[in-house]
Protein backbone atom coordinates (compact mmCIF):
# COMPACT_ATOMS: atom_id res chain seq x y z
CA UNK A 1 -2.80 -19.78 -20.13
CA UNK A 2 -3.77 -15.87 -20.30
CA UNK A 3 -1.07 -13.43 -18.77
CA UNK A 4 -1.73 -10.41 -17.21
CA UNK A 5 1.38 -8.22 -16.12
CA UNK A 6 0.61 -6.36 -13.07
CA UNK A 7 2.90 -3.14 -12.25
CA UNK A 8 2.59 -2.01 -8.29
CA UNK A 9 4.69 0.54 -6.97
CA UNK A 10 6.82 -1.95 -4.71
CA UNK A 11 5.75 -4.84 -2.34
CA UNK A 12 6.54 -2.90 0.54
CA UNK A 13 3.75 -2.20 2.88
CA UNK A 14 1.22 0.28 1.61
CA UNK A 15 -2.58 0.26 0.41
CA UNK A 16 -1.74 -0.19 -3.42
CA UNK A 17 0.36 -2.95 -2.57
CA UNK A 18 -1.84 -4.54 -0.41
CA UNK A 19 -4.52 -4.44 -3.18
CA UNK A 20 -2.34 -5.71 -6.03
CA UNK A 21 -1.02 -8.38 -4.14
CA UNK A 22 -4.53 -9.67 -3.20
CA UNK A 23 -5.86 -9.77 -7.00
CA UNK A 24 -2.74 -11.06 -7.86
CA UNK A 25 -3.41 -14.26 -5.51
CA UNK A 26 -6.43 -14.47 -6.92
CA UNK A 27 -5.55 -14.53 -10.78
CA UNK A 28 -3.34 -17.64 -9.97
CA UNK A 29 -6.35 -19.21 -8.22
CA UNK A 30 -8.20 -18.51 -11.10
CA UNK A 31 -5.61 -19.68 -13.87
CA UNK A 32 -4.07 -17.05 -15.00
CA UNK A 33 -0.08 -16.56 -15.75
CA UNK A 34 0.72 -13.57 -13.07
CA UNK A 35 4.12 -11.18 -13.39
CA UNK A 36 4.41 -8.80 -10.94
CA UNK A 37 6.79 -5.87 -11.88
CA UNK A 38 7.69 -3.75 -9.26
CA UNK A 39 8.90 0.19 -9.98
CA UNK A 40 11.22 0.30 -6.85
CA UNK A 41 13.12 -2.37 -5.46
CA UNK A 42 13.15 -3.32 -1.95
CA UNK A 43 11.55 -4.83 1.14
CA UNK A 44 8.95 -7.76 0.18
CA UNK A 45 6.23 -7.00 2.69
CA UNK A 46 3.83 -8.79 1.19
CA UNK A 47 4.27 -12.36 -0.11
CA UNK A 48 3.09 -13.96 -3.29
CA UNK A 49 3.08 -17.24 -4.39
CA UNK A 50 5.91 -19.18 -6.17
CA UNK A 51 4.18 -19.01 -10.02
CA UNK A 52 4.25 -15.52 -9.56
CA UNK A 53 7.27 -14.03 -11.04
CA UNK A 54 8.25 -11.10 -9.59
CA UNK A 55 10.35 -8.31 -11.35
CA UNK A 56 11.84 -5.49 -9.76
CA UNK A 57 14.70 -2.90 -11.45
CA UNK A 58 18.33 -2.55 -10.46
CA UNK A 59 18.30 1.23 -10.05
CA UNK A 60 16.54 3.15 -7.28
CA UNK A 61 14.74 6.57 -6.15
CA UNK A 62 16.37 8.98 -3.53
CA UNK A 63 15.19 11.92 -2.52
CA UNK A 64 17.93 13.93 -4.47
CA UNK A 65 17.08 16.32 -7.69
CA UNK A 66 19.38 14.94 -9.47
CA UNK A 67 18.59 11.04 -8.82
CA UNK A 68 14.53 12.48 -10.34
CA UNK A 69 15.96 13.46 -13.27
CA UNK A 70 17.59 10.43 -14.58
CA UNK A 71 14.91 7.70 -12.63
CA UNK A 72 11.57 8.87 -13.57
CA UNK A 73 13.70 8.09 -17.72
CA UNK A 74 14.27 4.95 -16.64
CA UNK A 75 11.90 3.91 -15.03
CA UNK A 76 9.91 4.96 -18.17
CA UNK A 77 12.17 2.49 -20.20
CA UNK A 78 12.04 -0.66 -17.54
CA UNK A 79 8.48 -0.95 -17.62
CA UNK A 80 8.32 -0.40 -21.59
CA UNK A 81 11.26 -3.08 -22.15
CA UNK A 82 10.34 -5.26 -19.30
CA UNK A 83 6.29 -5.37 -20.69
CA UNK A 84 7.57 -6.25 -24.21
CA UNK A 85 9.50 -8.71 -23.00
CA UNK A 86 6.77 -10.12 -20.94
CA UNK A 87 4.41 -10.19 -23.74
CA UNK A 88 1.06 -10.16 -21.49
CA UNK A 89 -2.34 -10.10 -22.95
CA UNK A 90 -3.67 -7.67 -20.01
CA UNK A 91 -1.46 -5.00 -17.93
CA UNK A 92 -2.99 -3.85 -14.31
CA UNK A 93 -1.66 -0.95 -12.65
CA UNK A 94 -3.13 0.88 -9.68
CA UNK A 95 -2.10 4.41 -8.71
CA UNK A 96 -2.46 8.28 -9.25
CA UNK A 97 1.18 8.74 -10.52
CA UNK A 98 1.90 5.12 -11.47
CA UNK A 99 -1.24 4.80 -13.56
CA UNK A 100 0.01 7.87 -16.14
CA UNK A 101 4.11 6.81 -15.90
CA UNK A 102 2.80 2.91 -17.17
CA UNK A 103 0.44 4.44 -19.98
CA UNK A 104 3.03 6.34 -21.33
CA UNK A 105 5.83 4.15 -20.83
CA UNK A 106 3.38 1.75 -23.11
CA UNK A 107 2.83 4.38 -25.85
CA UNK A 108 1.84 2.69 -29.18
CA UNK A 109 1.88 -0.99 -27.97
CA UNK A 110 -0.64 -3.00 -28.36
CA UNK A 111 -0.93 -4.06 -24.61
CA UNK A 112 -4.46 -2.84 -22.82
CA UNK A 113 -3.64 -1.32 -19.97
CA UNK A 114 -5.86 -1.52 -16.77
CA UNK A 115 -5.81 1.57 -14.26
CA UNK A 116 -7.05 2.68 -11.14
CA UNK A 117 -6.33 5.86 -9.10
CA UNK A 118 -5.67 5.11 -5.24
CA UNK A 119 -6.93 8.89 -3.33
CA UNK A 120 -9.91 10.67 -3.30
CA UNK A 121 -10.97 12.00 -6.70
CA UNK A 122 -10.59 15.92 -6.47
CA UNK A 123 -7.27 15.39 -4.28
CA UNK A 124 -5.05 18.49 -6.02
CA UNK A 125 -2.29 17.00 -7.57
CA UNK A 126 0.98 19.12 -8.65
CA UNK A 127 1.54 19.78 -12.39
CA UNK A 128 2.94 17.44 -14.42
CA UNK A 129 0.26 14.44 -13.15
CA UNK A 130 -3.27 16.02 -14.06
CA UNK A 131 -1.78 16.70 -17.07
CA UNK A 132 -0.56 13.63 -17.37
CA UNK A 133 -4.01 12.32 -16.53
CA UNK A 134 -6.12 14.63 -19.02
CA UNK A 135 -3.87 13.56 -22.14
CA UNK A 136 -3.33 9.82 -21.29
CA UNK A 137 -6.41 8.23 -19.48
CA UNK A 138 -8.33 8.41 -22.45
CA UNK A 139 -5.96 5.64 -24.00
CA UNK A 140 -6.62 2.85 -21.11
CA UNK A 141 -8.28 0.00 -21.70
CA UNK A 142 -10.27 0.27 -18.97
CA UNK A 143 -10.48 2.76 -15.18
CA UNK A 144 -11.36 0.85 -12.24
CA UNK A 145 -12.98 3.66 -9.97
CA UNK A 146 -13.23 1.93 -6.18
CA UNK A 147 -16.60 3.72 -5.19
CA UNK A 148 -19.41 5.94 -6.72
CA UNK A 149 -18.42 9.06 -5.54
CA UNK A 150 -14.55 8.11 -7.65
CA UNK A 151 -16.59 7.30 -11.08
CA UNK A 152 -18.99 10.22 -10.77
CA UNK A 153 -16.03 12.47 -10.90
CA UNK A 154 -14.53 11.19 -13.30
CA UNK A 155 -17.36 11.15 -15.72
CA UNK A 156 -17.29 14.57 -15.33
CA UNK A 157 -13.81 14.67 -16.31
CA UNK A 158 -13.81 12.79 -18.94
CA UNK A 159 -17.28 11.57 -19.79
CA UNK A 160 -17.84 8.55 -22.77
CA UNK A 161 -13.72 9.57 -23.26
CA UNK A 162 -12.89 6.66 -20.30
CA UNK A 163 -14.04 3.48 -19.59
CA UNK A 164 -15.08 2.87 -16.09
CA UNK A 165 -16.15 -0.11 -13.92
CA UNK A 166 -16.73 0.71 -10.52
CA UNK A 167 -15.11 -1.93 -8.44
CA UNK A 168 -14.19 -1.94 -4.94
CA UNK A 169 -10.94 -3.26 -2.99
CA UNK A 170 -11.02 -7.00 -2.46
CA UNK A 171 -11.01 -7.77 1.41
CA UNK A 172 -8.32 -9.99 2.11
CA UNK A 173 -7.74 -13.07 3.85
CA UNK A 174 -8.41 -12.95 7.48
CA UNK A 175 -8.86 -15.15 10.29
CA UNK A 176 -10.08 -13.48 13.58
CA UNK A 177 -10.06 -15.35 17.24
CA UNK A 178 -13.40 -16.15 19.27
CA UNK A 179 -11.97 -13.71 21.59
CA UNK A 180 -14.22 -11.86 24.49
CA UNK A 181 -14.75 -8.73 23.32
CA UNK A 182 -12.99 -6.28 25.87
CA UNK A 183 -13.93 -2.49 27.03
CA UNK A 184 -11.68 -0.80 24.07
CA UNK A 185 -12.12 1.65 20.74
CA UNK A 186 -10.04 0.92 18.32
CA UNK A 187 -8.10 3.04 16.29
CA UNK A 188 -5.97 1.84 13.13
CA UNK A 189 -3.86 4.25 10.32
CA UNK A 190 -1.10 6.31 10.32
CA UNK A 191 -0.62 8.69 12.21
CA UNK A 192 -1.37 11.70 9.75
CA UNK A 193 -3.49 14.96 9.04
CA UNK A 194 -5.53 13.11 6.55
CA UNK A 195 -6.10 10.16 9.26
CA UNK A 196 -7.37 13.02 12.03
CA UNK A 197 -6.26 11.03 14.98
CA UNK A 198 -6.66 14.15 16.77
CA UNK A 199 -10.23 14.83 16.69
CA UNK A 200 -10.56 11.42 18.10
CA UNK A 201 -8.39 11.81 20.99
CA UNK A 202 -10.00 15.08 21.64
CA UNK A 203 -13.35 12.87 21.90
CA UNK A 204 -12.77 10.82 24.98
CA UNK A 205 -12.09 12.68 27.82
CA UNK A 206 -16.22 12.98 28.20
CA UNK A 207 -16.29 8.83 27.64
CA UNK A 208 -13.73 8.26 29.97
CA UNK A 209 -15.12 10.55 32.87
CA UNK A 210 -18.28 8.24 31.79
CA UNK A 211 -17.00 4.51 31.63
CA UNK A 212 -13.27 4.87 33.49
CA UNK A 213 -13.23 1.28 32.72
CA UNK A 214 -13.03 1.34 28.99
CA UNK A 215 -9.38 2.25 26.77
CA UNK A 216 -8.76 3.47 23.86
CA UNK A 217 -6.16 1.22 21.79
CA UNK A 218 -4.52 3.34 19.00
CA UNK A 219 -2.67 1.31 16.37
CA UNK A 220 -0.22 2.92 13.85
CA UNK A 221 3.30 4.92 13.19
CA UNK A 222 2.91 8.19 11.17
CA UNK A 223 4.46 11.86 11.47
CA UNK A 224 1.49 13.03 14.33
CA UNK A 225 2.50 9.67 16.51
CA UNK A 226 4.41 11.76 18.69
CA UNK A 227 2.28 15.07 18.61
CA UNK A 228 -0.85 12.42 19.74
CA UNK A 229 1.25 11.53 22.58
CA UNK A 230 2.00 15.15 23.59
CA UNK A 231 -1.74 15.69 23.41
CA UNK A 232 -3.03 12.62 25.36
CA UNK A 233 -0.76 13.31 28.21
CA UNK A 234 -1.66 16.53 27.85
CA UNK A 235 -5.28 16.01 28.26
CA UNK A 236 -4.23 13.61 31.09
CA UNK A 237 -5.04 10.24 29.28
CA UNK A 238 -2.30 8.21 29.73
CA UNK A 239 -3.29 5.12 31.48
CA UNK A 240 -6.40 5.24 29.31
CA UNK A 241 -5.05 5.34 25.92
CA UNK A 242 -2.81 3.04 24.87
CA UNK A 243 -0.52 3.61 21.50
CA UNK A 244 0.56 -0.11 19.85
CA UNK A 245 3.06 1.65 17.20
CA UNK A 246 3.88 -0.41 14.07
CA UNK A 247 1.41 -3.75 13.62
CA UNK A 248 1.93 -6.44 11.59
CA UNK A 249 -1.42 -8.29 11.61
CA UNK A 250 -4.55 -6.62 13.21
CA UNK A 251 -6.90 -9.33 13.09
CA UNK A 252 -6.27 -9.68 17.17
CA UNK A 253 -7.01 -6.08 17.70
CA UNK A 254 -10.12 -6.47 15.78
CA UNK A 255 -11.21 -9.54 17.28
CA UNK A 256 -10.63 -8.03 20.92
CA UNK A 257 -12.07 -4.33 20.36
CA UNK A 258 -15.64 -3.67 20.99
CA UNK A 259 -16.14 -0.43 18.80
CA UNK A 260 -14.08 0.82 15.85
CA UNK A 261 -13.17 4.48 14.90
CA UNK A 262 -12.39 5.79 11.58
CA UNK A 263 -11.97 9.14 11.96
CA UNK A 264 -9.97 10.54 8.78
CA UNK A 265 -10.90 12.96 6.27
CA UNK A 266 -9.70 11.28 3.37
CA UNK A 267 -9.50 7.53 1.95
CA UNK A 268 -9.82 6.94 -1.83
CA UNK A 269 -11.09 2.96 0.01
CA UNK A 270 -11.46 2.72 3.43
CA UNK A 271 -10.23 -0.35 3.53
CA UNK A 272 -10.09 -0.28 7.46
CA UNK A 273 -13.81 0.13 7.80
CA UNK A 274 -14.41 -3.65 5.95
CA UNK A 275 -11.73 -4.94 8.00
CA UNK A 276 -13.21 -4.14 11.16
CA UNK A 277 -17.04 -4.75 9.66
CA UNK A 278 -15.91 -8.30 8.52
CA UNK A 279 -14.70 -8.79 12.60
CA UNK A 280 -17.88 -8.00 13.13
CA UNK A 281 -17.07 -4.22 15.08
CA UNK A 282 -19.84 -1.61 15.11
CA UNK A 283 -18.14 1.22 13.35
CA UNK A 284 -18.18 4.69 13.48
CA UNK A 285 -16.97 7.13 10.68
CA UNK A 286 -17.82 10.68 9.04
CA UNK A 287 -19.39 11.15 5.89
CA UNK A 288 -15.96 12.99 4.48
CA UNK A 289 -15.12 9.70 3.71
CA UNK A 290 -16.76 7.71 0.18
CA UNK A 291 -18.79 5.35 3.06
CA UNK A 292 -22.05 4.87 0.81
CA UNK A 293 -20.58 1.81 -0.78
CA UNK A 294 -20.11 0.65 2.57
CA UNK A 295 -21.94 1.06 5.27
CA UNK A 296 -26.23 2.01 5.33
CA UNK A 297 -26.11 3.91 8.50
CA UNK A 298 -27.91 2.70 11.01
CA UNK A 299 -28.30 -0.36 9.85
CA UNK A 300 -24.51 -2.02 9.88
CA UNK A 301 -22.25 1.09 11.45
CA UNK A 302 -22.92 4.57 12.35
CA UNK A 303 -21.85 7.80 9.95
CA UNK A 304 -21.39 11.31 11.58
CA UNK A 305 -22.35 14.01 9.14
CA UNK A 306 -20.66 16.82 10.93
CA UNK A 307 -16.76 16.51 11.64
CA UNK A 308 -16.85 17.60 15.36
CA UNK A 309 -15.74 16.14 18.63
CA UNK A 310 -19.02 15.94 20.95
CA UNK A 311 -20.67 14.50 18.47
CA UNK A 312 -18.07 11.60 18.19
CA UNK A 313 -18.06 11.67 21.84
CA UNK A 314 -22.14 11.18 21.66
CA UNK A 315 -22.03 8.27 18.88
CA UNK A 316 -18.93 6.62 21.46
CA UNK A 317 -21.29 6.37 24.46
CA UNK A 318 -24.63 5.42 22.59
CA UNK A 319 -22.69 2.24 21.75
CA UNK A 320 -21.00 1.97 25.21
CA UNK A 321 -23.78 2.16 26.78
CA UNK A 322 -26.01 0.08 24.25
CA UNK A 323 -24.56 -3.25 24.62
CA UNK A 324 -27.49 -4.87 22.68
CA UNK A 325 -26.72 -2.18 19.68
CA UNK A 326 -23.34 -2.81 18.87
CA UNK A 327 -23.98 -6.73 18.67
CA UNK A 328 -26.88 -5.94 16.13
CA UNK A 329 -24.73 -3.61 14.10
CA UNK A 330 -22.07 -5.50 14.30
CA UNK A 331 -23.71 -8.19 13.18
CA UNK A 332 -24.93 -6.88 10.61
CA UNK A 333 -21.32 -5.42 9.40
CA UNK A 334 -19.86 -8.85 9.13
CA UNK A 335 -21.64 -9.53 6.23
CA UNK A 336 -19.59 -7.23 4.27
CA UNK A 337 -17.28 -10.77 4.19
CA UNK A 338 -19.24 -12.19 0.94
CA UNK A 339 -20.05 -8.52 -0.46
CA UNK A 340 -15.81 -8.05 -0.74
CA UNK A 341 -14.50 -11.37 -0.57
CA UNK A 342 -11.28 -11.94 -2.64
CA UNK A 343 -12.75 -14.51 -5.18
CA UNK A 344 -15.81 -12.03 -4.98
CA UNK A 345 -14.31 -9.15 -6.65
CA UNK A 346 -11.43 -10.47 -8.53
CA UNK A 347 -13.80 -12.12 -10.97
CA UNK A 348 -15.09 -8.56 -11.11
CA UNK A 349 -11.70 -7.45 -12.07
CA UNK A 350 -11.11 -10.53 -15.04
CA UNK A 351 -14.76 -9.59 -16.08
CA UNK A 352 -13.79 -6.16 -16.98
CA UNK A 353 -10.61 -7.01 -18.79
CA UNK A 354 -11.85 -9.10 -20.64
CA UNK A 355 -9.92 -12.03 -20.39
């Protein structure tokens, strides 16, 4: 039975975890032997089944200087010892700092090592990672780029020097109710800068003076949840916007919305934007974002190619008041189901390792 060793940050609840965890299902599906080595212990968001072993060290990270100075050492060592000892014939590992600390842990093994970065390609990084990056990405076996835009740029950096497969996120299971669809815009992320709740909320009071009936459900905990609050009561929005906090599951949410808002400035996947296609939402989104593996515009969601509010405001109301539009859109986006269905791209993923 091939092994593969995958190495994920944690299995608390974040996008790199959530992706891991989801091929990881999938290799045992397919056959494979699956260890899952963790580089901080902790919380076990995400479950996995029982084959899978799951490895995590018994030393942690604090914010402290002087806890940096002896984990990042070993940490180094864990994943070198703990690999050996595994013995795998492939090693995945996705992330922008995680991908560099694996490949050199794993400095003059013989184990091909599988990476992927996580953020948007020319995110500015501070020194030691892109150097990091430049010297050791060269040696992978292999660099999963998530979209087009990710694997253009790094051809430029690196051009025949790294290996790279463009594969996107797998979408994972979900089950969504035969709901009615209700008079609400979803909204789903932290609460962050990068997310740009704000513009959003800045959008509505013109489709609220327009349609008093319809809400706007905003799902999420981040460092702007309480700034977004101050604003909306601000703007006098209160019994028309309603904040959720932390959410387990959104497949309800999905199910019960009628239009779906991404309105951040940066995802290395928007991994959102399937969700709410495969429920079968018209979305809406700005072209910041890597959407052309996604959505054609038009066709299955609509992309805004200017970041400002009226014309979010516009885009909300075409679809409000376009009942016929949003079925055909979102029709169309629920086909994104087969395009990144688990199965789907996880053979993707074996295919380009080789095993």
């Amino acid at each position: 039975m091939p092994k593969i060793c995958v190495i994920s940050p944690s299995l608390k609840l974040g996008g790199i975890e959530r992706a891991l965890t989801v091929l990881a299902k999938e290799f045992v599906e397919k056959g494979f032997q699956v260890d899952f080595v963790c580089c901080l212990a902790g919380e076990h968001f995400y479950k996995l089944p029982k084959s899978v072993r799951i490895h995590e060290p018994d030393f942690f990270r604090t914010a402290s200087i002087l806890n940096k100075l002896f984990y990042y050492p070993r940490l180094l060592k864990y994943i070198r010892t703990k690999v050996k000892e595994l013995n795998p014939d492939r090693v995945l590992v996705f992330g922008d700092w995680f991908s560099p600390v694996t490949l050199l842990a794993l400095l003059g093994t013989k184990y091909p090592v599988y990476i992927s970065d996580r953020t948007i390609p020319n995110y500015k990084f501070k020194f030691p990672i892109p150097l990091f990056k430049k010297w050791l990405y060269p040696k992978s076996a292999g660099f999963i780029a998530q979209t087009q835009r990710a694997s253009n740029f790094k051809k430029q950096q690196f051009g025949e020097a790294l290996n790279i497969k463009i594969i996107p996120n797998a979408l994972p299971e979900m089950h969504f109710e035969a709901l009615a669809r209700e008079n609400t815009i979803l909204y789903a992320g932290r609460f962050a800068w990068e997310k740009d709740p704000e513009i959003l909320i800045r959008s509505m009071p013109k489709v609220f003076e327009a349609h008093p009936e319809w809400k706007l459900v905003m799902a999420g905990t981040g460092p702007l949840l309480e700034p977004m609050k101050i604003l909306v009561k601000n703007l006098g929005l209160q019994n028309q916007v309603i904040f959720l906090g932390k959410v387990d599951g959104l497949e309800h949410y999905y199910a019960q919305a009628s239009i779906l808002v991404l309105p951040s400035v940066i995802e290395g996947f928007p991994n959102t934007l399937i969700e709410g296609m495969a429920a079968g939402l018209p979305c809406i989104c700005f072209s910041d974002i890597p959407y052309e593996d996604i959505i054609a515009p038009g066709l299955d969601g609509i992309v805004l190619t200017r970041r400002e509010p009226n014309l979010l405001t516009e885009a909300m109301l075409t679809l409000i008041n376009l009942p016929e539009l949003r079925h055909t859109l979102g029709k169309e986006a629920s086909q994104v189901k087969e395009r990144f269905s688990a199965s789907k791209i996880t053979d993707e993923v074996v295919s380009f390792m080789q095993i």
